[in-house]
PDB file of N, CA and C in Angstrom:
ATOM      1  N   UNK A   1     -52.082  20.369 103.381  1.00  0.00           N
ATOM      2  CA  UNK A   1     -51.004  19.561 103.895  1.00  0.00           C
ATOM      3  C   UNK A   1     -50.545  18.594 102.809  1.00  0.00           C
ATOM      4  N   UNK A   2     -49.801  18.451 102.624  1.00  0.00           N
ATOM      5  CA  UNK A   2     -48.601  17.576 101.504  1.00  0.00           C
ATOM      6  C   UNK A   2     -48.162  16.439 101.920  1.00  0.00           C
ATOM      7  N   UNK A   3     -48.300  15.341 101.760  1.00  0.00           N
ATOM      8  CA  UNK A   3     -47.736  14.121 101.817  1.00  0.00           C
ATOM      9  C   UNK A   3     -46.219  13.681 101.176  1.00  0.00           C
ATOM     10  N   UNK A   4     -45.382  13.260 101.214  1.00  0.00           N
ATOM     11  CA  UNK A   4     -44.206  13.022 100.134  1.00  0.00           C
ATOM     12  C   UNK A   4     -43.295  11.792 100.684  1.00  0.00           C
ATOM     13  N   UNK A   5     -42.997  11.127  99.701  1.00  0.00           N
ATOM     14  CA  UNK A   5     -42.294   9.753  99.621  1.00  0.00           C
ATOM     15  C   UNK A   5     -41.104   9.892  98.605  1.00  0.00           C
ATOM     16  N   UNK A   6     -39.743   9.641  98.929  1.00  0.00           N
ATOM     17  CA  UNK A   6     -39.219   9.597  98.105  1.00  0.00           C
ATOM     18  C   UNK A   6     -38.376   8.276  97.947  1.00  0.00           C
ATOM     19  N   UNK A   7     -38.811   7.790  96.140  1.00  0.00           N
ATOM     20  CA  UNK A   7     -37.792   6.514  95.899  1.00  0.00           C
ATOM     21  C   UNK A   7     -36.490   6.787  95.137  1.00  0.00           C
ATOM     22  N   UNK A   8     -35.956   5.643  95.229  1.00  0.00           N
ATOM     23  CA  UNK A   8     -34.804   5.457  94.132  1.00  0.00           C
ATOM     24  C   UNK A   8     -34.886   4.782  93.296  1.00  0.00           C
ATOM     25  N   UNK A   9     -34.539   5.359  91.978  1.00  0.00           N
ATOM     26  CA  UNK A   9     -34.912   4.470  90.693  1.00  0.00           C
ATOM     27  C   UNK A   9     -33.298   4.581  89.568  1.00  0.00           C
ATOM     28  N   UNK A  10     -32.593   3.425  89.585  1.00  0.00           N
ATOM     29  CA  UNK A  10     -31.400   3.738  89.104  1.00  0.00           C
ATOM     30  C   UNK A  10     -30.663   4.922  89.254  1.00  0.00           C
ATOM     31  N   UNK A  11     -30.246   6.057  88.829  1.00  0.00           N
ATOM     32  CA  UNK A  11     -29.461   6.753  89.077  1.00  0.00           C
ATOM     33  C   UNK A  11     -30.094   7.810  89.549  1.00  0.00           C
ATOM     34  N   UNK A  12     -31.769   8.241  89.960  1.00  0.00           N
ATOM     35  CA  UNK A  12     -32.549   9.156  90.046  1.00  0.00           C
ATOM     36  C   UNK A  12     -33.162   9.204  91.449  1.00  0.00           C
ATOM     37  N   UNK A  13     -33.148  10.439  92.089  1.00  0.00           N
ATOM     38  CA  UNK A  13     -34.670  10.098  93.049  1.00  0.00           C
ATOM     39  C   UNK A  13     -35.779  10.674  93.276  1.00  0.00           C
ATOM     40  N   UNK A  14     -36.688   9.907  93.250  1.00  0.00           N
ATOM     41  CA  UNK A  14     -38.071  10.517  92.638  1.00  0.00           C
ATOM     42  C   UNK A  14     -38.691  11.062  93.781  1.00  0.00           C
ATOM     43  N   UNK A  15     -38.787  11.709  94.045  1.00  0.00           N
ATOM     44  CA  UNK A  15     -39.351  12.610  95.199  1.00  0.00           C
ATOM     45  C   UNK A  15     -40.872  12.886  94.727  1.00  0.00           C
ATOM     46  N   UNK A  16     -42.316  12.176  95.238  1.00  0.00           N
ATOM     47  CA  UNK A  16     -43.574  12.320  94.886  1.00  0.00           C
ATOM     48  C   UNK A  16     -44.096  12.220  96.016  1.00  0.00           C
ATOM     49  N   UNK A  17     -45.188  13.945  95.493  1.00  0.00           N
ATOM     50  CA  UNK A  17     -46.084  13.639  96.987  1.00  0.00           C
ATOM     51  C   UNK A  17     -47.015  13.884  96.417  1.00  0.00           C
ATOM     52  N   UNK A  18     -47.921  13.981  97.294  1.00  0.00           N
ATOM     53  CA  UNK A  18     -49.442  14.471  96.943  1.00  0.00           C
ATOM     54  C   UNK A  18     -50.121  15.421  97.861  1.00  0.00           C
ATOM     55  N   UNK A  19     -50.807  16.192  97.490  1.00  0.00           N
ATOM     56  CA  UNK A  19     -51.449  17.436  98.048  1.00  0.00           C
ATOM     57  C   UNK A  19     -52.870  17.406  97.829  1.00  0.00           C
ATOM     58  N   UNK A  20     -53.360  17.477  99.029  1.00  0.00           N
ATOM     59  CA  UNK A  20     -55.080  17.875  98.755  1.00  0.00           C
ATOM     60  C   UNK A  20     -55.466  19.337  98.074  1.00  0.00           C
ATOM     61  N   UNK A  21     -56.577  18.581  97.466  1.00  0.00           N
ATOM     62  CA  UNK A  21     -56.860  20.058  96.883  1.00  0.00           C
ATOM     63  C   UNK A  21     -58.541  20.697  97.495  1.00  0.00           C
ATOM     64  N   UNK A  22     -59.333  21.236  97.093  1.00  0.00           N
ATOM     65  CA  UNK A  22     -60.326  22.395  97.021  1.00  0.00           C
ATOM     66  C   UNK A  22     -61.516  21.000  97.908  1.00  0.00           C
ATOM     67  N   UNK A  23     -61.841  20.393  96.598  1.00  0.00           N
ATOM     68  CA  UNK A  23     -62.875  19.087  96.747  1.00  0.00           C
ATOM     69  C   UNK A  23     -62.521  17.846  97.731  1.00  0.00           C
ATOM     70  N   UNK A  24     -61.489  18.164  98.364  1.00  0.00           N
ATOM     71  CA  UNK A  24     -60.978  17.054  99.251  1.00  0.00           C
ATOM     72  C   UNK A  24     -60.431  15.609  98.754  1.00  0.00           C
ATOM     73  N   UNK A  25     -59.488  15.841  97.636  1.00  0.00           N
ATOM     74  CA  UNK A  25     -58.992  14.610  96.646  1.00  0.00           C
ATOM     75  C   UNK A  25     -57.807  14.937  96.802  1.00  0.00           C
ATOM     76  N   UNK A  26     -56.710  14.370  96.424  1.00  0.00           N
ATOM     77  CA  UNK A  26     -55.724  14.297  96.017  1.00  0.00           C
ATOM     78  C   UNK A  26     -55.068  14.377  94.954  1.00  0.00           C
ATOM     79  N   UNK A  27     -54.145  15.321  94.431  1.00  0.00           N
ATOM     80  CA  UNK A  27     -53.116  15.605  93.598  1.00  0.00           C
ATOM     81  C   UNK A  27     -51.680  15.487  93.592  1.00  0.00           C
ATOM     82  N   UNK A  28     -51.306  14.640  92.432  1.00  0.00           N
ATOM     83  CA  UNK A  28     -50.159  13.705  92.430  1.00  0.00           C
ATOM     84  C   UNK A  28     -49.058  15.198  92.332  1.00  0.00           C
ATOM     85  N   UNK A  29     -47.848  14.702  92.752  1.00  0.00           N
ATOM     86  CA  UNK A  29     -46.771  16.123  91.934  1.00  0.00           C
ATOM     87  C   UNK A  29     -45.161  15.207  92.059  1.00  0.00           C
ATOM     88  N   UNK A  30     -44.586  15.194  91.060  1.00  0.00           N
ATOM     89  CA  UNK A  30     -43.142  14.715  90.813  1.00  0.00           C
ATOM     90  C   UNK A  30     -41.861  15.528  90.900  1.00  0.00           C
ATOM     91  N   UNK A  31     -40.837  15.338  91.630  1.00  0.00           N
ATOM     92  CA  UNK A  31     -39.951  16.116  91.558  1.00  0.00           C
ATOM     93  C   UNK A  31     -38.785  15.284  91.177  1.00  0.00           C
ATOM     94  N   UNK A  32     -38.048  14.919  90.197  1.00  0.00           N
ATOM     95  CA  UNK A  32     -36.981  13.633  89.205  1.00  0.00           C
ATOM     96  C   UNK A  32     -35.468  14.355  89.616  1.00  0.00           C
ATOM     97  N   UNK A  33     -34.340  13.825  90.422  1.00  0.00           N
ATOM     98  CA  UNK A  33     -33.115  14.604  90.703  1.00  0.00           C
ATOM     99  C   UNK A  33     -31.977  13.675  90.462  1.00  0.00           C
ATOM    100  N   UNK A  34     -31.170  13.765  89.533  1.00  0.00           N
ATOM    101  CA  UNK A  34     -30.069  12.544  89.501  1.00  0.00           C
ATOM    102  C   UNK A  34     -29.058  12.497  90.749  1.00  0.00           C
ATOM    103  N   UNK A  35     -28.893  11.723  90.957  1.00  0.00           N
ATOM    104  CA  UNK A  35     -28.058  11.447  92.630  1.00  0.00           C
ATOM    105  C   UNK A  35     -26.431  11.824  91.897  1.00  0.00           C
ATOM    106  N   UNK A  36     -26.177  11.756  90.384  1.00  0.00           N
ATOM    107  CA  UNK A  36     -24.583  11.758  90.621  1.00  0.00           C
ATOM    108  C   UNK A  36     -25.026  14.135  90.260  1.00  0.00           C
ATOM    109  N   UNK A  37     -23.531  14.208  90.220  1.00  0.00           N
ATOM    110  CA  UNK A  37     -23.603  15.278  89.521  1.00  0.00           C
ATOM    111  C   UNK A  37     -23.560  15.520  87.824  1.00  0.00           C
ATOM    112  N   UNK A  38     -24.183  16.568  87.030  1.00  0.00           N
ATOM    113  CA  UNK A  38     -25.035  17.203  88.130  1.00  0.00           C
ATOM    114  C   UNK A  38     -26.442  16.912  88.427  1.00  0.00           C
ATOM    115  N   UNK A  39     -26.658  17.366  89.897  1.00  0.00           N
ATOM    116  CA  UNK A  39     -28.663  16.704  90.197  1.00  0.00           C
ATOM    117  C   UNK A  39     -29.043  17.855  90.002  1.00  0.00           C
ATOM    118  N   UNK A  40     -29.496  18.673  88.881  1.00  0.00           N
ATOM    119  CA  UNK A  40     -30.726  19.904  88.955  1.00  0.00           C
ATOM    120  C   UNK A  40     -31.980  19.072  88.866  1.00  0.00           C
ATOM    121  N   UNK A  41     -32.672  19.572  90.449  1.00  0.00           N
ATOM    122  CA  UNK A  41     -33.928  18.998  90.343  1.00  0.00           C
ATOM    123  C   UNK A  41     -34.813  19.273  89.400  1.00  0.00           C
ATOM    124  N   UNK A  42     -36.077  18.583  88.584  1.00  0.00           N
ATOM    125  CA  UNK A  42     -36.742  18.638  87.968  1.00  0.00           C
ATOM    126  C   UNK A  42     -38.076  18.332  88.149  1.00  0.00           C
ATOM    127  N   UNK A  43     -38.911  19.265  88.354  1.00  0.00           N
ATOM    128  CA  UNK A  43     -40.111  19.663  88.664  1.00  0.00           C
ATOM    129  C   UNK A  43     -41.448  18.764  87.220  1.00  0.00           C
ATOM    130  N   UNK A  44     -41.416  17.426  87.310  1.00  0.00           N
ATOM    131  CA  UNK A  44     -42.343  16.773  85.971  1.00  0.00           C
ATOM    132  C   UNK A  44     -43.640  16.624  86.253  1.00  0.00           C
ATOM    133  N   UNK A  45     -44.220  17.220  84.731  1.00  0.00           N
ATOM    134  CA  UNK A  45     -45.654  17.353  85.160  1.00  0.00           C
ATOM    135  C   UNK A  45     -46.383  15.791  84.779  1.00  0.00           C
ATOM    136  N   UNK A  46     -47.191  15.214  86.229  1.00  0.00           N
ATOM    137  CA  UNK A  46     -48.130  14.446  86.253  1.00  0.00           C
ATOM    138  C   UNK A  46     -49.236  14.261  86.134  1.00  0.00           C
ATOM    139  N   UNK A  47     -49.974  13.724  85.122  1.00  0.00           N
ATOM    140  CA  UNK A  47     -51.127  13.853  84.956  1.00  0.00           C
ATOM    141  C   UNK A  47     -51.924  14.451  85.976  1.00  0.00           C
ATOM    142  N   UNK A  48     -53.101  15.259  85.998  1.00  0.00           N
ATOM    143  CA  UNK A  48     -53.781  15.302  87.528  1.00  0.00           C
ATOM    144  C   UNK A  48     -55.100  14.752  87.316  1.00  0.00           C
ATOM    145  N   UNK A  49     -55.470  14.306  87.946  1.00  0.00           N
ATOM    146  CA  UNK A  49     -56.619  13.581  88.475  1.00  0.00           C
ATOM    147  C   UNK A  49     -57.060  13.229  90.466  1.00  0.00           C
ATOM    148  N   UNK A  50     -57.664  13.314  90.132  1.00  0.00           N
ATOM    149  CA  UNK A  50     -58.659  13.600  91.561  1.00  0.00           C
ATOM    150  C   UNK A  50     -58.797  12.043  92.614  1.00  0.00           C
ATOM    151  N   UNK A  51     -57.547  11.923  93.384  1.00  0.00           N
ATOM    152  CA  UNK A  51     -56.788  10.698  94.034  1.00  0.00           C
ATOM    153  C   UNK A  51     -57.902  10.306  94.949  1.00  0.00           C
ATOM    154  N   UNK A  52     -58.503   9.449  95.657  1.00  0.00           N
ATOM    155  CA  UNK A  52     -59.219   9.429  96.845  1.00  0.00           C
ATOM    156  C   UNK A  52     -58.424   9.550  97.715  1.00  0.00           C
ATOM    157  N   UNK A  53     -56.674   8.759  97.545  1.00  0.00           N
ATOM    158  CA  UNK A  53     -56.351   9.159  98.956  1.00  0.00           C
ATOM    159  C   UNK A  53     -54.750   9.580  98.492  1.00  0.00           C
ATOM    160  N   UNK A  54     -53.762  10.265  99.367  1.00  0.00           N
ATOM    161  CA  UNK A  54     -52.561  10.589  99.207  1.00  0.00           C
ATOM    162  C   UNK A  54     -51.797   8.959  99.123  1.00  0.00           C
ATOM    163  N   UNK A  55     -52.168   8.054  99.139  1.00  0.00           N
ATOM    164  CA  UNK A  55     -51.088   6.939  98.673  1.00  0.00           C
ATOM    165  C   UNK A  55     -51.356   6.421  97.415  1.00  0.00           C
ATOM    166  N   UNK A  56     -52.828   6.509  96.690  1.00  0.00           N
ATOM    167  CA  UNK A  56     -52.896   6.435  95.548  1.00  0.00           C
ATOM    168  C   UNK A  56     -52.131   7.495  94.665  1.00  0.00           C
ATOM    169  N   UNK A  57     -52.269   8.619  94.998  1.00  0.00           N
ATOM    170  CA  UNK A  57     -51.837   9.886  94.401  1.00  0.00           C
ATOM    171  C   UNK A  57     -50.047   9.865  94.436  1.00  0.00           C
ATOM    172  N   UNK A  58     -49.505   9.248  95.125  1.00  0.00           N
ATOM    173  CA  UNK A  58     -48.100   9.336  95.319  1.00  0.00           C
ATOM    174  C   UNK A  58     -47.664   7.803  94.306  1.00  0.00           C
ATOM    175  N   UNK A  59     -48.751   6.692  94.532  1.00  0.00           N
ATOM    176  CA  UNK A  59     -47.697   6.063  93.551  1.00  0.00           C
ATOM    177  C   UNK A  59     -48.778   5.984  92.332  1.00  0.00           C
ATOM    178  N   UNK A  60     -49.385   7.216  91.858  1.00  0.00           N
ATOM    179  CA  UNK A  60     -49.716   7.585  89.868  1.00  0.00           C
ATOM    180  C   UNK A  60     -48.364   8.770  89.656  1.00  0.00           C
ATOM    181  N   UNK A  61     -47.579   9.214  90.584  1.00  0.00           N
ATOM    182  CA  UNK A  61     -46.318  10.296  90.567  1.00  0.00           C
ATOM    183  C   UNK A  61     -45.081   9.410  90.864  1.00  0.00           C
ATOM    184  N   UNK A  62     -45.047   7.873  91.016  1.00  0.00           N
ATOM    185  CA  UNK A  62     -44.053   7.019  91.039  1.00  0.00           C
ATOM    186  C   UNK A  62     -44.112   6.452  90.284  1.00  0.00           C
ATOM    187  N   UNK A  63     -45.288   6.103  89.454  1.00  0.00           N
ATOM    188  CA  UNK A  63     -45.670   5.163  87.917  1.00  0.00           C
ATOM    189  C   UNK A  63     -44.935   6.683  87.150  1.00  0.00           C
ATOM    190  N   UNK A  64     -45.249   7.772  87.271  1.00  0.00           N
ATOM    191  CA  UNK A  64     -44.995   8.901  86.170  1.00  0.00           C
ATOM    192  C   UNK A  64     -43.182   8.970  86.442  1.00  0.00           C
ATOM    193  N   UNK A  65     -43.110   8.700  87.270  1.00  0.00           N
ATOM    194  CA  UNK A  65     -41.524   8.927  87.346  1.00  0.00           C
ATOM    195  C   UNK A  65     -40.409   7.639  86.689  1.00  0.00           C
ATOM    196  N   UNK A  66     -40.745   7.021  87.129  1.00  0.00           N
ATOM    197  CA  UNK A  66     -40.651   5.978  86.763  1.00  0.00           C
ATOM    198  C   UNK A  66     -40.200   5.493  84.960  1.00  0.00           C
ATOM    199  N   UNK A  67     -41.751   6.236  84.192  1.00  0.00           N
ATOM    200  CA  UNK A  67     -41.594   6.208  82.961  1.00  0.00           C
ATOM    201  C   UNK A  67     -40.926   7.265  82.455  1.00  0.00           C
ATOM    202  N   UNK A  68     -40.565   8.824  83.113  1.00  0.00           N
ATOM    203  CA  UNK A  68     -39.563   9.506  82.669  1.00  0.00           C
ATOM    204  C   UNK A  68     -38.088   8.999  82.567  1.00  0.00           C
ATOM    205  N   UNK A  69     -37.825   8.387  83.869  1.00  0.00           N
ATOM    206  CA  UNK A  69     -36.756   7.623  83.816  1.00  0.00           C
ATOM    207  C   UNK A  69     -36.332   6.781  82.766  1.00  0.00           C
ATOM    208  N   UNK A  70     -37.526   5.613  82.534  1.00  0.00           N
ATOM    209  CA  UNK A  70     -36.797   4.921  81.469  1.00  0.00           C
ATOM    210  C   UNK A  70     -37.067   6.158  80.207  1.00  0.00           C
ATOM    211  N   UNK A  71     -37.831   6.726  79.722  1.00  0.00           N
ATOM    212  CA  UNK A  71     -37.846   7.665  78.206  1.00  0.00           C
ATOM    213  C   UNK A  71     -36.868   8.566  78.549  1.00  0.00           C
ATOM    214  N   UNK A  72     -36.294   9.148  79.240  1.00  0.00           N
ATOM    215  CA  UNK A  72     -35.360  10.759  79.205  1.00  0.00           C
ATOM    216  C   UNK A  72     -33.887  10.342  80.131  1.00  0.00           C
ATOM    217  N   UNK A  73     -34.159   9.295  81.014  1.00  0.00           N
ATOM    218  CA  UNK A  73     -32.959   9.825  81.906  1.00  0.00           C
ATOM    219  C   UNK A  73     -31.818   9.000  81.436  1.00  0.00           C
TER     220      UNK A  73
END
């Protein structure tokens, strides 16, 4: 089961959820989409590491989005 939150960060919205995995932890995942045209969503890879819970795991994929934003967007 998948958790997902999505923010707005200047012209972007960061769509991050988190998914349990095997060991019963959490895994962060980012999806970065610009709100004007054009928005091709973008699938960015987040570090993974082993969350205790899906709200930690969603905002280490809102810290990661976050810093794509300011470096790329």
């Amino acid at each position: 089961m998948a958790t997902s939150h999505t923010f707005r960060h200047k012209d972007y919205a960061l769509v991050c959820s988190a998914e349990i995995n095997d060991s019963g932890r959490f895994e962060p995942a980012l999806v970065v989409s610009r709100q004007a045209w054009p928005s091709r969503p973008r699938t960015i890879a987040v570090a993974r590491g082993a969350h205790p819970t899906a709200e930690v795991a969603i905002e280490a994929a809102h810290a990661q989005g976050i810093e794509w934003v300011s470096n790329y967007g």
